[in-house]
C-alpha atoms as a PDB file:
ATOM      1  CA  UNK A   1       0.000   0.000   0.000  1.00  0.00           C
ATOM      2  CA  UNK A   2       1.414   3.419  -0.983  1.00  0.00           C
ATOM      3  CA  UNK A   3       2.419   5.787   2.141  1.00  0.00           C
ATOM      4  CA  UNK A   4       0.330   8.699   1.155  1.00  0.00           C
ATOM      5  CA  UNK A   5       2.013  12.634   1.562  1.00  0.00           C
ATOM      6  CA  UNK A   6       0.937  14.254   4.668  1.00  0.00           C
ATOM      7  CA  UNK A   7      -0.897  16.969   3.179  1.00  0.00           C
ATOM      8  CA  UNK A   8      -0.872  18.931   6.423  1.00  0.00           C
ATOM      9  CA  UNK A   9       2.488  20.496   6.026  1.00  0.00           C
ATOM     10  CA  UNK A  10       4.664  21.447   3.129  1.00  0.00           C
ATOM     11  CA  UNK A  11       8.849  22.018   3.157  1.00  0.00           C
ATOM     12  CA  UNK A  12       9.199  25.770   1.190  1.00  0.00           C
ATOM     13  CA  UNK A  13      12.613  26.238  -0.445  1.00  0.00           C
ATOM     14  CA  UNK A  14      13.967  29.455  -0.527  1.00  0.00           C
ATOM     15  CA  UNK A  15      12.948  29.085  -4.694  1.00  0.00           C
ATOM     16  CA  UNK A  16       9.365  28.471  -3.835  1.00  0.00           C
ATOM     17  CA  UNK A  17       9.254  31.382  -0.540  1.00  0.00           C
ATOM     18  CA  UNK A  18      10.584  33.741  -3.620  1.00  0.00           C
ATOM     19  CA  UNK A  19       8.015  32.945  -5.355  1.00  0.00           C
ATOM     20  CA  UNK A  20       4.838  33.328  -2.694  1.00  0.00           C
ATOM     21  CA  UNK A  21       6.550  36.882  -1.932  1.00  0.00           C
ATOM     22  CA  UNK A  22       6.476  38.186  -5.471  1.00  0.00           C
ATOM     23  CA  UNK A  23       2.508  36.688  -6.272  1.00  0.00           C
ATOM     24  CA  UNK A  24       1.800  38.700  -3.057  1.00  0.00           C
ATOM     25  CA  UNK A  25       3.724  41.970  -4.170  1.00  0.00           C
ATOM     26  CA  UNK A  26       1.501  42.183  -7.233  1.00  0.00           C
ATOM     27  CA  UNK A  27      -1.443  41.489  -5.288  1.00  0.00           C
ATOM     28  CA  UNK A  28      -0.283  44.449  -2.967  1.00  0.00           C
ATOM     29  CA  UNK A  29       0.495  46.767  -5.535  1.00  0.00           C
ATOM     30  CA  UNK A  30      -2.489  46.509  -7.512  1.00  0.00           C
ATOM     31  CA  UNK A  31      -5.001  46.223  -4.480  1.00  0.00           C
ATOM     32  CA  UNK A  32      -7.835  43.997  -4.016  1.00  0.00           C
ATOM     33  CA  UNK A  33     -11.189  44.957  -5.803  1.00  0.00           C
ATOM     34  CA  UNK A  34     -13.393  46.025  -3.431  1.00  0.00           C
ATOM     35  CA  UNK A  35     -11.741  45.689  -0.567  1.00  0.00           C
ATOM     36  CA  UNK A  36      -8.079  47.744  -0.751  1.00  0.00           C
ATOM     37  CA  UNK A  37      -6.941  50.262  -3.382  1.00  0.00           C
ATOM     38  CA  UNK A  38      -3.834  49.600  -5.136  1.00  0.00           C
ATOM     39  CA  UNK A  39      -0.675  51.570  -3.342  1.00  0.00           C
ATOM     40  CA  UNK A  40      -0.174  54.860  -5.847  1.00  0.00           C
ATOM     41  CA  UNK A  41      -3.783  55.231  -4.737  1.00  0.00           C
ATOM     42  CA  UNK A  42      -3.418  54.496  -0.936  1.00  0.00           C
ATOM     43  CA  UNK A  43      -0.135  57.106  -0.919  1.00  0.00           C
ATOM     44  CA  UNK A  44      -1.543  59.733  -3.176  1.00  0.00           C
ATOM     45  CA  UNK A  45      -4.618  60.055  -0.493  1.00  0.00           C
ATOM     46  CA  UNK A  46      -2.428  59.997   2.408  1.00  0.00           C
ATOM     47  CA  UNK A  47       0.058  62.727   0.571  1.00  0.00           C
ATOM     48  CA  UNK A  48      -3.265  64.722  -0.480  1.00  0.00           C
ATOM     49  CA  UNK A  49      -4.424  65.019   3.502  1.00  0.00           C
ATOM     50  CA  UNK A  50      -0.773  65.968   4.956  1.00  0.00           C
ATOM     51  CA  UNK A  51       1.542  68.303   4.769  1.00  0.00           C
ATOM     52  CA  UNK A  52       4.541  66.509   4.354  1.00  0.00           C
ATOM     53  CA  UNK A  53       5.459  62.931   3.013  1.00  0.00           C
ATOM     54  CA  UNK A  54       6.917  61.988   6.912  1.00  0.00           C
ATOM     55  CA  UNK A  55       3.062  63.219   8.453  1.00  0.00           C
ATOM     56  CA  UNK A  56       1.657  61.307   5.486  1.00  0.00           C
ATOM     57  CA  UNK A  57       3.801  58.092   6.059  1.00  0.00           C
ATOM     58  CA  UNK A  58       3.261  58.165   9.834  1.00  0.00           C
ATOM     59  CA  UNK A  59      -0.751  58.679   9.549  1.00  0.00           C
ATOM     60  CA  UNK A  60      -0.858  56.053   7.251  1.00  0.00           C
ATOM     61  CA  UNK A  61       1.253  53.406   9.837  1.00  0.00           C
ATOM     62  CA  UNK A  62      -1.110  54.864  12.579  1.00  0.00           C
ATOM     63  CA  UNK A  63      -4.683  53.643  10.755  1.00  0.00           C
ATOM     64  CA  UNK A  64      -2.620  50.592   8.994  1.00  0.00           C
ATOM     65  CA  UNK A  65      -1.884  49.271  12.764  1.00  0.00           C
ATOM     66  CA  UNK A  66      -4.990  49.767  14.014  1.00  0.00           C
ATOM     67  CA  UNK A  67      -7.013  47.857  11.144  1.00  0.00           C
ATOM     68  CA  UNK A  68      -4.481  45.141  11.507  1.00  0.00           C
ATOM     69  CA  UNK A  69      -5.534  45.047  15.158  1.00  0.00           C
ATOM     70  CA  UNK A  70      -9.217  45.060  14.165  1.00  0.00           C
ATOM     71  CA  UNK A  71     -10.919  41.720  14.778  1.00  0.00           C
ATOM     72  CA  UNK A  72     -11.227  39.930  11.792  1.00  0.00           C
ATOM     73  CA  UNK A  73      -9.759  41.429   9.369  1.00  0.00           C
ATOM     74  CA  UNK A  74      -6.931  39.608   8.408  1.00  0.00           C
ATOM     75  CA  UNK A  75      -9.279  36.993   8.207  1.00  0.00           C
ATOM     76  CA  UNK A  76     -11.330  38.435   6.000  1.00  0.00           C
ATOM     77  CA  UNK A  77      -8.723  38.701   3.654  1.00  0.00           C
ATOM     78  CA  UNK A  78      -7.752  35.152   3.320  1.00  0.00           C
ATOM     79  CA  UNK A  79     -10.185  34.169   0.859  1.00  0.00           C
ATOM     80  CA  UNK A  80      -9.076  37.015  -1.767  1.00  0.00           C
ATOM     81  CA  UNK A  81      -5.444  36.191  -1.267  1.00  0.00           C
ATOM     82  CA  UNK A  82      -4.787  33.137  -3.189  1.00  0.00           C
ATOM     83  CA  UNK A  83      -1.284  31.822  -4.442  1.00  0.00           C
ATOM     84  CA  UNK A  84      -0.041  28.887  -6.306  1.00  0.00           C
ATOM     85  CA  UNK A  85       1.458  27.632  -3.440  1.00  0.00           C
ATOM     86  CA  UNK A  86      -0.601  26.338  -0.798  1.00  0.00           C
ATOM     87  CA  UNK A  87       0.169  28.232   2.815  1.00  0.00           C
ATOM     88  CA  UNK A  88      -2.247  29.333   5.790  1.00  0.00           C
ATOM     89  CA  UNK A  89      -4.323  31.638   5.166  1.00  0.00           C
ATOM     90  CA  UNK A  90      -2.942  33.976   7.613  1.00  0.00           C
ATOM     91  CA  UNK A  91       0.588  33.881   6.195  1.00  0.00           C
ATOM     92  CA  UNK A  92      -0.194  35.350   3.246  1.00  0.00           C
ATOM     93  CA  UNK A  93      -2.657  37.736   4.342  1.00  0.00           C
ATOM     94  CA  UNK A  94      -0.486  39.404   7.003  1.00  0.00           C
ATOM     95  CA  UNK A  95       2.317  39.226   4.374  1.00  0.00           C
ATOM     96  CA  UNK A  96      -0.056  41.105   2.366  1.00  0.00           C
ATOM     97  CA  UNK A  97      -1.212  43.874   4.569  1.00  0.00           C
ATOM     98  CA  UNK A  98       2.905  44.394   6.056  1.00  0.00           C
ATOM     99  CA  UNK A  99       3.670  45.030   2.320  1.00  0.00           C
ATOM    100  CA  UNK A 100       1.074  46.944   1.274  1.00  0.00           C
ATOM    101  CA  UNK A 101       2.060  49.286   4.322  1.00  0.00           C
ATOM    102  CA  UNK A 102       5.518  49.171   3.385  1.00  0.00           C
ATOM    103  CA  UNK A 103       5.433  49.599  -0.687  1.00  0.00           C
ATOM    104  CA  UNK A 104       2.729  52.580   0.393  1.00  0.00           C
ATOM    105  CA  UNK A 105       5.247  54.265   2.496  1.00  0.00           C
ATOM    106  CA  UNK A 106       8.031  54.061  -0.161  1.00  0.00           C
ATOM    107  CA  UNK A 107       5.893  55.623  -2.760  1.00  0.00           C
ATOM    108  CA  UNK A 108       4.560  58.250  -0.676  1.00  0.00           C
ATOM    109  CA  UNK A 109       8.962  59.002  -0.472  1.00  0.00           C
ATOM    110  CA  UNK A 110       9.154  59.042  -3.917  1.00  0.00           C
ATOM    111  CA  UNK A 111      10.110  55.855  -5.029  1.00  0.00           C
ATOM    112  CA  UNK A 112       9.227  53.645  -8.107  1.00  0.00           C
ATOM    113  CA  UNK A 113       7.548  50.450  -6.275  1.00  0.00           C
ATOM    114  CA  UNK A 114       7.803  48.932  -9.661  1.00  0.00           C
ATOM    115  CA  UNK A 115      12.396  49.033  -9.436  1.00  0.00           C
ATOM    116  CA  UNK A 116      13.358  45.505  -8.497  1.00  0.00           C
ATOM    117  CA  UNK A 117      15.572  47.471  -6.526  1.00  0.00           C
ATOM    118  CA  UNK A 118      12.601  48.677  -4.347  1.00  0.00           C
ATOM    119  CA  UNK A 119      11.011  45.886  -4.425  1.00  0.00           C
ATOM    120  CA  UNK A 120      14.095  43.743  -2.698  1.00  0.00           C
ATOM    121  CA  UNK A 121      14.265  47.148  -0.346  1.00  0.00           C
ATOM    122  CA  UNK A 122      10.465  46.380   0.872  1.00  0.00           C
ATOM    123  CA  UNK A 123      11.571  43.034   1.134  1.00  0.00           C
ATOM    124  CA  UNK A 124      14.150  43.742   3.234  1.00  0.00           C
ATOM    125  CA  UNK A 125      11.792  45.934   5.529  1.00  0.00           C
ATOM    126  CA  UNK A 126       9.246  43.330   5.925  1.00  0.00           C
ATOM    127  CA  UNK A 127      12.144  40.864   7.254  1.00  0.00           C
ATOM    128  CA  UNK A 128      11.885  43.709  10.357  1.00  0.00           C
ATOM    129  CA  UNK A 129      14.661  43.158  13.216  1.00  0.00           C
ATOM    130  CA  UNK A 130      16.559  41.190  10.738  1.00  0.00           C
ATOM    131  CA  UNK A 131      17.000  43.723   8.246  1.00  0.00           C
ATOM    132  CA  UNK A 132      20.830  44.721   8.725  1.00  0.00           C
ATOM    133  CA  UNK A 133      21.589  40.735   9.214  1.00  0.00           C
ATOM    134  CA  UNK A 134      20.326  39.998   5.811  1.00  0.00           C
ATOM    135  CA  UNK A 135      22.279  43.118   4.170  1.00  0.00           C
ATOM    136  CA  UNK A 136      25.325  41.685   6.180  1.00  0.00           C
ATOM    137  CA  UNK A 137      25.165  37.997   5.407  1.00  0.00           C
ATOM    138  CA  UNK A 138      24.411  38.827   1.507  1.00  0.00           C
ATOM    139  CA  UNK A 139      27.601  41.447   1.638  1.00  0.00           C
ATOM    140  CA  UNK A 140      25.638  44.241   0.465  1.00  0.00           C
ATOM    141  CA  UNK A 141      27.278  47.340   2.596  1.00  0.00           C
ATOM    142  CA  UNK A 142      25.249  49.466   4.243  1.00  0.00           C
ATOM    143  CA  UNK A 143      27.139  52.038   6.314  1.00  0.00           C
ATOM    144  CA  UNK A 144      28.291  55.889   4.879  1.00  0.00           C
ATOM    145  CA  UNK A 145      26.307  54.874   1.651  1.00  0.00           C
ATOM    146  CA  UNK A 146      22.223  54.427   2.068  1.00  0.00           C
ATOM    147  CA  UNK A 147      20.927  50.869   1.054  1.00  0.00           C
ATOM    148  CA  UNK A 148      19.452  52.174  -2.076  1.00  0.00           C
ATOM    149  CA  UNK A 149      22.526  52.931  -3.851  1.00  0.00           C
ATOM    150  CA  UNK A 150      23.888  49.746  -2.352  1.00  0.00           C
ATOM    151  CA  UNK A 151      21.449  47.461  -4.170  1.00  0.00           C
ATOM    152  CA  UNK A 152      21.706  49.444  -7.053  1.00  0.00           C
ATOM    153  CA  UNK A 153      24.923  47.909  -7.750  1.00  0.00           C
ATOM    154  CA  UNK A 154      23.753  44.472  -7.254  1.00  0.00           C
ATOM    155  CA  UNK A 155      22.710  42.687 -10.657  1.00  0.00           C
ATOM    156  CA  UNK A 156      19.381  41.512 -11.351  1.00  0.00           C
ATOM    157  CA  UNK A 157      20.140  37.953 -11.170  1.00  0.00           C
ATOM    158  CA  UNK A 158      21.092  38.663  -7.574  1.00  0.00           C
ATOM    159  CA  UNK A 159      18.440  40.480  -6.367  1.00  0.00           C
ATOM    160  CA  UNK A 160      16.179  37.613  -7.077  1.00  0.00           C
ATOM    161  CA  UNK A 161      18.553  35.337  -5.159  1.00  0.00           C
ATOM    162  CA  UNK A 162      18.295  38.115  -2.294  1.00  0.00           C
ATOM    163  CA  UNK A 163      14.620  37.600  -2.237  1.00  0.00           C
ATOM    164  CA  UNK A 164      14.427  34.277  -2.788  1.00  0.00           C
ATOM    165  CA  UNK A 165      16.560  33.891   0.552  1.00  0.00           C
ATOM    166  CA  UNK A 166      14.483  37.246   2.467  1.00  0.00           C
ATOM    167  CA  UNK A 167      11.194  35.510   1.300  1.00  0.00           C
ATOM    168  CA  UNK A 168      12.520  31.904   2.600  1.00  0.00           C
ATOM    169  CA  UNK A 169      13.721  33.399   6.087  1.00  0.00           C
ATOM    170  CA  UNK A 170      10.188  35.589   6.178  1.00  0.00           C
ATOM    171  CA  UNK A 171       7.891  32.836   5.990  1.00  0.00           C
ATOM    172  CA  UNK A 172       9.744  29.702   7.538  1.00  0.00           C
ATOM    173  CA  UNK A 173       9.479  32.180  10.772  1.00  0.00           C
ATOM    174  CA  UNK A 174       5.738  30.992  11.054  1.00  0.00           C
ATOM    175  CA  UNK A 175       7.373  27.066  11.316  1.00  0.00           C
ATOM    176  CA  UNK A 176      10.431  25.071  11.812  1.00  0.00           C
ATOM    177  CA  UNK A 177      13.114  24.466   9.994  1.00  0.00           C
ATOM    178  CA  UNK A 178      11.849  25.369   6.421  1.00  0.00           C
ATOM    179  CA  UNK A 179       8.386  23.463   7.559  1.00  0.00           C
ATOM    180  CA  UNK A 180       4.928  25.373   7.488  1.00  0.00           C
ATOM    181  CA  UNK A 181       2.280  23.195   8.546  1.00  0.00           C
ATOM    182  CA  UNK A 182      -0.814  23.571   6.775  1.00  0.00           C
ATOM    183  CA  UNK A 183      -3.087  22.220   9.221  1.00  0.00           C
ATOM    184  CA  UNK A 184      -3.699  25.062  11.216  1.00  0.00           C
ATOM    185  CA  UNK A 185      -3.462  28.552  11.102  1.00  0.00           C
ATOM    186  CA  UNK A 186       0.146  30.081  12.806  1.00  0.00           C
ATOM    187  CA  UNK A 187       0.088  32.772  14.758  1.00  0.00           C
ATOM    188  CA  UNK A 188       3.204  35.450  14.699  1.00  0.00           C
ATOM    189  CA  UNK A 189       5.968  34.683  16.892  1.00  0.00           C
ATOM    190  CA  UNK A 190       5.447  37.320  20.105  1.00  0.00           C
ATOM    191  CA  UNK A 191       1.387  37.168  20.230  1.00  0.00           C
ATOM    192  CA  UNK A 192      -1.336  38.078  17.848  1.00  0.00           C
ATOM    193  CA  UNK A 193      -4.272  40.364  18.506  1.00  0.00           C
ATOM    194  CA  UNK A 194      -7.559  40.749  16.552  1.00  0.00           C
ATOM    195  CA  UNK A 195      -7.518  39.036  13.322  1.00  0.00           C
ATOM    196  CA  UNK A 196      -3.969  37.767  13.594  1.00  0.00           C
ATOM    197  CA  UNK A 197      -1.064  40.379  13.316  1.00  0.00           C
ATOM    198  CA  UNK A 198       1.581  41.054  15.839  1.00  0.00           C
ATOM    199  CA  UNK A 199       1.353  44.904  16.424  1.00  0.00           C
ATOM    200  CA  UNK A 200       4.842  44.855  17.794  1.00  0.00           C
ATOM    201  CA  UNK A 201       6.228  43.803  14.858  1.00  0.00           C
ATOM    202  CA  UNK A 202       4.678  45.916  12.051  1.00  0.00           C
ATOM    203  CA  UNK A 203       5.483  48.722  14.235  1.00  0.00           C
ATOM    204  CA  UNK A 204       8.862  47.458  14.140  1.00  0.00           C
ATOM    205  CA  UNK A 205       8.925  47.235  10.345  1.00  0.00           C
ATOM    206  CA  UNK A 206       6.561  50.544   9.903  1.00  0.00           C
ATOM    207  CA  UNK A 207       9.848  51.997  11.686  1.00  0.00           C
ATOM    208  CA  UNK A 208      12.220  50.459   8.957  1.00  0.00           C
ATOM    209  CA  UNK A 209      10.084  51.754   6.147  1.00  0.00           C
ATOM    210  CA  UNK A 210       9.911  55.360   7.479  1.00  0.00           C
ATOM    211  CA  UNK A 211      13.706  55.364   8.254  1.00  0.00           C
ATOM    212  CA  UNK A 212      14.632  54.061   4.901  1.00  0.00           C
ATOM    213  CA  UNK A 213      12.031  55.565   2.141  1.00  0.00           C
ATOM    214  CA  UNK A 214      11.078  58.945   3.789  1.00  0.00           C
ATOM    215  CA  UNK A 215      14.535  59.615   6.182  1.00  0.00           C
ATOM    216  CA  UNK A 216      16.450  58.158   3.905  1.00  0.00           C
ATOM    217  CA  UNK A 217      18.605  56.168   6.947  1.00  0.00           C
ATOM    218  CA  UNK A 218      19.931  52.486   7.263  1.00  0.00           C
ATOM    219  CA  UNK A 219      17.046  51.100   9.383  1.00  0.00           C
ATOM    220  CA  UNK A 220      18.807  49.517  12.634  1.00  0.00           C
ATOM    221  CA  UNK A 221      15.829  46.948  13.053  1.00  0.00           C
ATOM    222  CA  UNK A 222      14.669  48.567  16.768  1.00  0.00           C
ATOM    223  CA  UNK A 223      11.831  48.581  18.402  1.00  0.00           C
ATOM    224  CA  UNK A 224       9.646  51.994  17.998  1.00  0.00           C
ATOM    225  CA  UNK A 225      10.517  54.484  21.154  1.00  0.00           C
ATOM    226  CA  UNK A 226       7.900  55.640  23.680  1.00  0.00           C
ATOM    227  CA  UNK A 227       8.090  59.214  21.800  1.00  0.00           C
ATOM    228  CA  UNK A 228       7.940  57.465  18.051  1.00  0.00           C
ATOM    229  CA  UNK A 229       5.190  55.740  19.477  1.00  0.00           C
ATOM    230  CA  UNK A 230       3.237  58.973  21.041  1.00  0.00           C
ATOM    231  CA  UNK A 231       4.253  61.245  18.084  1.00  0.00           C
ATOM    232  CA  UNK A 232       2.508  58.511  15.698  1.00  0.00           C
ATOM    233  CA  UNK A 233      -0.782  58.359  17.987  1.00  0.00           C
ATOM    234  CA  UNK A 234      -0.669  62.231  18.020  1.00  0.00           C
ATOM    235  CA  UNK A 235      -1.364  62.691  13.964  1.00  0.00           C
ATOM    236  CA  UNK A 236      -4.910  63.366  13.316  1.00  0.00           C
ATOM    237  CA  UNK A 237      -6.268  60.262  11.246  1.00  0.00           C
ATOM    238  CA  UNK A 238      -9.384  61.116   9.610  1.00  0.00           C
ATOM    239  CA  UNK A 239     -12.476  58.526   9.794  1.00  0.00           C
ATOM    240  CA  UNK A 240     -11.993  58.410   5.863  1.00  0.00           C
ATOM    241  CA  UNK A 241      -8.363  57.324   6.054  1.00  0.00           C
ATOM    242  CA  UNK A 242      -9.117  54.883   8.738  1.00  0.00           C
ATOM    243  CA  UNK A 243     -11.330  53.037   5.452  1.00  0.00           C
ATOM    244  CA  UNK A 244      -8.288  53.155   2.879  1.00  0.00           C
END
């Protein structure tokens, strides 16, 4: 009698977690019908209600977080996230609203979200605390010079390696050792609220994106401060932005 697979988990190789991250780029750049607006839109309405692009950036992390901490809403979005490879429903939803934030952020700065160059950058941002790690184990420099110009020397060929491996290390954090059971949905590592994201850590990587795309700085992977954190909750969000 044939051993049949255990369809309950699945090993991702850092070929395949490449893969899952680009299919949910596209998906976060060009929105969800009826649910999310693609990111020019979502960072020309923040830019058209604030004065400057850092206001803009911060109000949009400030009503981002607190729809991600909304009951249910990450899984609501499960259903209109689907990918060729099969992984939990949660995975790819919170992937999907931590980029969207991100690649929102960076075009509200001024960059092209379509570069491959700003895509690996977002890529690198969603990877949060491990940011500098992954620019140091892949040898990309990133002290006097900002990471932009650094990855702008890299070819293309080795930018998809570079997000073959950021994709691998972002998802196998969910599981063990390169295994994502499929079984069951699995929460973020340091405690979900609401509909399943960790607010700690997409404030962490809302901090990376700021510091990178609108200041321009090496983002250091740290935790928000108590006066990032009370300067954020200070910016009037409007009822309409909360709905973006």
């Amino acid at each position: 009698m044939t051993k049949q697979k255990d369809v309950r988990s699945a090993e991702i190789d850092e070929t395949t977690a490449g893969k899952i991250l680009d299919e949910i780029y596209a998906k976060a750049l060009d929105g969800i019908p009826k649910v999310s607006k693609s990111v020019d839109k979502l960072a020309d309405d923040y830019l058209s209600k604030h004065e400057s692009p850092e206001k803009a950036a911060k109000a949009l992390v400030k009503s981002q977080i607190a729809k991600c901490a909304a009951s249910g809403f990450i899984t609501g979005l499960g259903g209109y996230i689907t990918l060729p490879v099969a992984i939990p429903a949660n995975i790819g939803s919170v992937a999907y609203v931590q980029m969207r934030m991100i690649a929102a952020i960076a075009r509200i700065g001024g960059y092209d979200v379509e570069s491959d160059q700003v895509q690996t950058m977002i890529y690198m941002c969603l990877t949060g605390a491990a940011v500098t790690d992954v620019a140091r184990e892949l040898g990309i420099k990133v002290g006097k010079k900002s990471l932009e110009a650094a990855i702008k020397k890299i070819p293309g060929a080795a930018l998809v390696k570079i997000n073959q491996k950021i994709g691998f290390r972002f998802i196998t954090k969910f599981g063990e050792k390169g295994i994502v059971n499929l079984g069951k949905m699995i929460p973020l590592a340091g405690g979900v609220i609401g509909g399943g994201v960790d607010v700690l850590s997409t404030s962490v990587i809302a901090k990376n994106a700021i510091r990178m795309f609108i200041s321009n700085e090496n983002p250091d992977g740290s935790e928000p401060t108590e006066e990032e954190v009370e300067e954020i909750k200070a910016i009037e969000v409007s009822e309409e932005e909360m709905l973006l």
